[in-house]
C-alpha atoms as a PDB file:
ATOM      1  CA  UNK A   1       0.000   0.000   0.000  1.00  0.00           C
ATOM      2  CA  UNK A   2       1.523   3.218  -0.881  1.00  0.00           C
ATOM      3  CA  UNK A   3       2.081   6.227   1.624  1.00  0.00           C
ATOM      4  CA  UNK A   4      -0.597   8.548   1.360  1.00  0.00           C
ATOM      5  CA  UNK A   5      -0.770  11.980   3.552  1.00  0.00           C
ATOM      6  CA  UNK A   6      -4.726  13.130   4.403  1.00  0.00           C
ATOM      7  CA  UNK A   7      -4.997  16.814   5.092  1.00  0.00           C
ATOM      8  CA  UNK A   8      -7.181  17.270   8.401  1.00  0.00           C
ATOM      9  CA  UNK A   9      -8.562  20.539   6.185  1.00  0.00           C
ATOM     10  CA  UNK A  10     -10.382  21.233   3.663  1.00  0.00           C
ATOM     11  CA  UNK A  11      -8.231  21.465   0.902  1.00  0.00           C
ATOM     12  CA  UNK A  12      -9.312  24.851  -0.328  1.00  0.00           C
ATOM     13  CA  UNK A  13      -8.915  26.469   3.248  1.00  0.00           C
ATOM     14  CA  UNK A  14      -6.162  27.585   2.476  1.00  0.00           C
ATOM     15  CA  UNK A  15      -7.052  29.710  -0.891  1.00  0.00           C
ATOM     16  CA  UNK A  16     -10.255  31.168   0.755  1.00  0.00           C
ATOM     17  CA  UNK A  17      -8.106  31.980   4.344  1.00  0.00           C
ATOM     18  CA  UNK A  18      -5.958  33.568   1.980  1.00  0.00           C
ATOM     19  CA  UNK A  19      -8.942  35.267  -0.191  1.00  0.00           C
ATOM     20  CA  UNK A  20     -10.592  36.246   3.301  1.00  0.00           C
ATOM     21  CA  UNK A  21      -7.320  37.955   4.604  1.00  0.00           C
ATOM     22  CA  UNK A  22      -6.618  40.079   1.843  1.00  0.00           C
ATOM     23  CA  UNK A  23     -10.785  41.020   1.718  1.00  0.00           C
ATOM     24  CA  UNK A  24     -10.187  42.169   4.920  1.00  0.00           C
ATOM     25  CA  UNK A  25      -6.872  44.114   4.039  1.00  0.00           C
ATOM     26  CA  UNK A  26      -9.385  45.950   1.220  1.00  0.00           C
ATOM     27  CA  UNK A  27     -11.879  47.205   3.987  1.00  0.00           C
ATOM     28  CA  UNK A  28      -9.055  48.168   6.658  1.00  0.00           C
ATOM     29  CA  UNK A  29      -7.399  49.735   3.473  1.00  0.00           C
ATOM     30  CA  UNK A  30     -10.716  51.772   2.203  1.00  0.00           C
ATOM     31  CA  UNK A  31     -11.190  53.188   5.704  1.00  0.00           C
ATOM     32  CA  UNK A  32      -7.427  54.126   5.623  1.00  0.00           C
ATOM     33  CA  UNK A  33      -8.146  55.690   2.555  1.00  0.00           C
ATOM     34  CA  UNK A  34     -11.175  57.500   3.620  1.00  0.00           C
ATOM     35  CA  UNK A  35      -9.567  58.732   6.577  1.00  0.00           C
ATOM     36  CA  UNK A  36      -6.634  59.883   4.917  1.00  0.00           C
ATOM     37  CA  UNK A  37      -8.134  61.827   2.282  1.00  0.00           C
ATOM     38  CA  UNK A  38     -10.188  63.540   5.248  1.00  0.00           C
ATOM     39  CA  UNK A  39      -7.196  64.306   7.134  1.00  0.00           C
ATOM     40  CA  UNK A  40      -4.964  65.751   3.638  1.00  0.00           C
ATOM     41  CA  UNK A  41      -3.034  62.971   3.887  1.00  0.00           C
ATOM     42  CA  UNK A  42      -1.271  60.876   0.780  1.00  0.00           C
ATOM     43  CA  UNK A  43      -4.487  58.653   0.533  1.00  0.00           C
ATOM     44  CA  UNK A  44      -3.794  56.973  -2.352  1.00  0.00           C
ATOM     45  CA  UNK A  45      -0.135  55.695  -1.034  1.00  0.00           C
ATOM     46  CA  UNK A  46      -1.551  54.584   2.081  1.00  0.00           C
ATOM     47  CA  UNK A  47      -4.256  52.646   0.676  1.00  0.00           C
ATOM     48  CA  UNK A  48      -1.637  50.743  -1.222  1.00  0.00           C
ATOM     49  CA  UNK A  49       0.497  50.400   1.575  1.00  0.00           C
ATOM     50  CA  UNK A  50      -2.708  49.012   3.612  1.00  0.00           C
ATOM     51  CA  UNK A  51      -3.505  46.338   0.938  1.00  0.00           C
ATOM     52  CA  UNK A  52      -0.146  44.440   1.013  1.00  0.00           C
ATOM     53  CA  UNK A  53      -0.346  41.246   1.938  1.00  0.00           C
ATOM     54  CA  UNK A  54       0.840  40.582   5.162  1.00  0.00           C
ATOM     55  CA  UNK A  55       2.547  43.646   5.537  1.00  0.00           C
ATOM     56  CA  UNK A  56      -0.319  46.305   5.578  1.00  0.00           C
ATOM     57  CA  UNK A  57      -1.339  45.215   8.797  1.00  0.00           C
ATOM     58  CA  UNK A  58       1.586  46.762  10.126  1.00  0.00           C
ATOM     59  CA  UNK A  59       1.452  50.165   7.779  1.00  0.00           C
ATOM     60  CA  UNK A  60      -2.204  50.082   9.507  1.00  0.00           C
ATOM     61  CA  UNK A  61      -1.418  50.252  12.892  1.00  0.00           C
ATOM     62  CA  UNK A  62       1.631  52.704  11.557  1.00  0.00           C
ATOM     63  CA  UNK A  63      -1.221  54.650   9.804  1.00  0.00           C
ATOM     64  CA  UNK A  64      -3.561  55.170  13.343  1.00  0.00           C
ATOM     65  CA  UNK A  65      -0.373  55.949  15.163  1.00  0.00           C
ATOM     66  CA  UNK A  66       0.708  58.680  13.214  1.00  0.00           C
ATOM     67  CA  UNK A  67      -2.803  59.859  12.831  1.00  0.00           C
ATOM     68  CA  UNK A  68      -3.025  60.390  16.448  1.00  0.00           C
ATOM     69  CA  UNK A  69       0.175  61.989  16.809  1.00  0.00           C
ATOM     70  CA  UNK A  70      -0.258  64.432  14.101  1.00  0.00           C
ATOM     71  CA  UNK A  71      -0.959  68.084  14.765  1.00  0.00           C
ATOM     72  CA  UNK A  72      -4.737  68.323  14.256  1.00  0.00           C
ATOM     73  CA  UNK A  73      -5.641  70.464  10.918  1.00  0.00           C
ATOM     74  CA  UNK A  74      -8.073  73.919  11.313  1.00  0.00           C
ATOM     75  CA  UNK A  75     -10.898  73.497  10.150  1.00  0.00           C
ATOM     76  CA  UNK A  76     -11.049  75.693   6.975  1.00  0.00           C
ATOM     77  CA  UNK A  77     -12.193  79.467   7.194  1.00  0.00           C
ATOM     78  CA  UNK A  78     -15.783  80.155   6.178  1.00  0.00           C
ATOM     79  CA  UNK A  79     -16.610  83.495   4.075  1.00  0.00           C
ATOM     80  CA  UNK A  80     -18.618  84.708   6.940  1.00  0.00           C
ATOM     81  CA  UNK A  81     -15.366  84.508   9.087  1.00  0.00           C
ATOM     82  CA  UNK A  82     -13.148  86.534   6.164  1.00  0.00           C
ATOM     83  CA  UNK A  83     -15.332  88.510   6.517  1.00  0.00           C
ATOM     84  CA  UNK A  84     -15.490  89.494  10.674  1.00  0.00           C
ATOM     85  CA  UNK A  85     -11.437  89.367   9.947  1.00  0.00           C
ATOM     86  CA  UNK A  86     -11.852  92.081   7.360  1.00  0.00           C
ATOM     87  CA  UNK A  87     -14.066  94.626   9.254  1.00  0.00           C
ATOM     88  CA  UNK A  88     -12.126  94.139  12.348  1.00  0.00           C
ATOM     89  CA  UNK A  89      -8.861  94.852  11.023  1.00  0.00           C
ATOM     90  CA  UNK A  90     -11.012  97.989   9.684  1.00  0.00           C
ATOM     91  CA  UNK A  91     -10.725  97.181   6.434  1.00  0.00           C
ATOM     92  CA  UNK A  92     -14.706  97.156   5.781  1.00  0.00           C
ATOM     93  CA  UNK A  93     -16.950  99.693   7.303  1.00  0.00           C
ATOM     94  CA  UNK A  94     -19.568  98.360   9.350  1.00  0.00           C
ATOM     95  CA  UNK A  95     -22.196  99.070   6.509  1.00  0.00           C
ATOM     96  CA  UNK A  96     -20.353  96.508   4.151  1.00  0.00           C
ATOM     97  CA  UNK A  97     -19.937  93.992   6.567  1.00  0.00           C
ATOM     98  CA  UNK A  98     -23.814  94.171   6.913  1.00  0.00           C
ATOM     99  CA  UNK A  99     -24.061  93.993   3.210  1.00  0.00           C
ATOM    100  CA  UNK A 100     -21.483  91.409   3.289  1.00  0.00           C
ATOM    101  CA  UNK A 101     -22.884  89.120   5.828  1.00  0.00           C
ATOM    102  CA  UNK A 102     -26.714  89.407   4.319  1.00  0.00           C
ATOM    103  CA  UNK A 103     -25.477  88.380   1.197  1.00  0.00           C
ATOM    104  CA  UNK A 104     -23.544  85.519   2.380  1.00  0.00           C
ATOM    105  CA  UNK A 105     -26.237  84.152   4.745  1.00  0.00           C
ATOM    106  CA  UNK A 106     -28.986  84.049   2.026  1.00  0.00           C
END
């Protein structure tokens, strides 16, 4: 009788644990990506870097560390908030800021 080895798996486990690992590295990578883009970051590299096999694990954990560390960004001005800059530096009179601001709020 010849020798014969019998896997105790299933012998596509292994494709679909691999399949299901890198699915996984797609979702951690398109919230990476989503994140980054929100916080002006490189999104595009880190999404790649995310997705490697094996590897972006790592550059994930990399990712929320130097997201936390990171000097938070201002949020951007509004025109309403030129605007209060402008007539308090007394470069508007108080009748165009009025104008200004009535405009802008419509």
């Amino acid at each position: 009788m010849p020798y014969t080895y019998i896997h105790s798996m299933h012998p596509g486990f292994g494709l679909i644990g691999i399949l299901i690992a890198w699915l996984v590295q797609l979702v951690i990578g398109w919230f990476v990506y989503r994140d980054a883009k929100e916080q002006k970051m490189n999104a595009p590299l880190w999404f790649i870097l995310v997705i490697i096999p094996f590897f972006g694990y790592f550059v994930a954990v990399l990712y929320l560390i130097i997201r936390e560390v990171r000097k938070p960004l201002e949020p951007a001005k509004t025109p309403v908030d030129i605007l209060k800059e402008r007539f308090a530096e007394g470069k508007i009179s108080a009748e165009e800021y009025e104008q200004g601001k009535e405009i802008l709020l419509k």
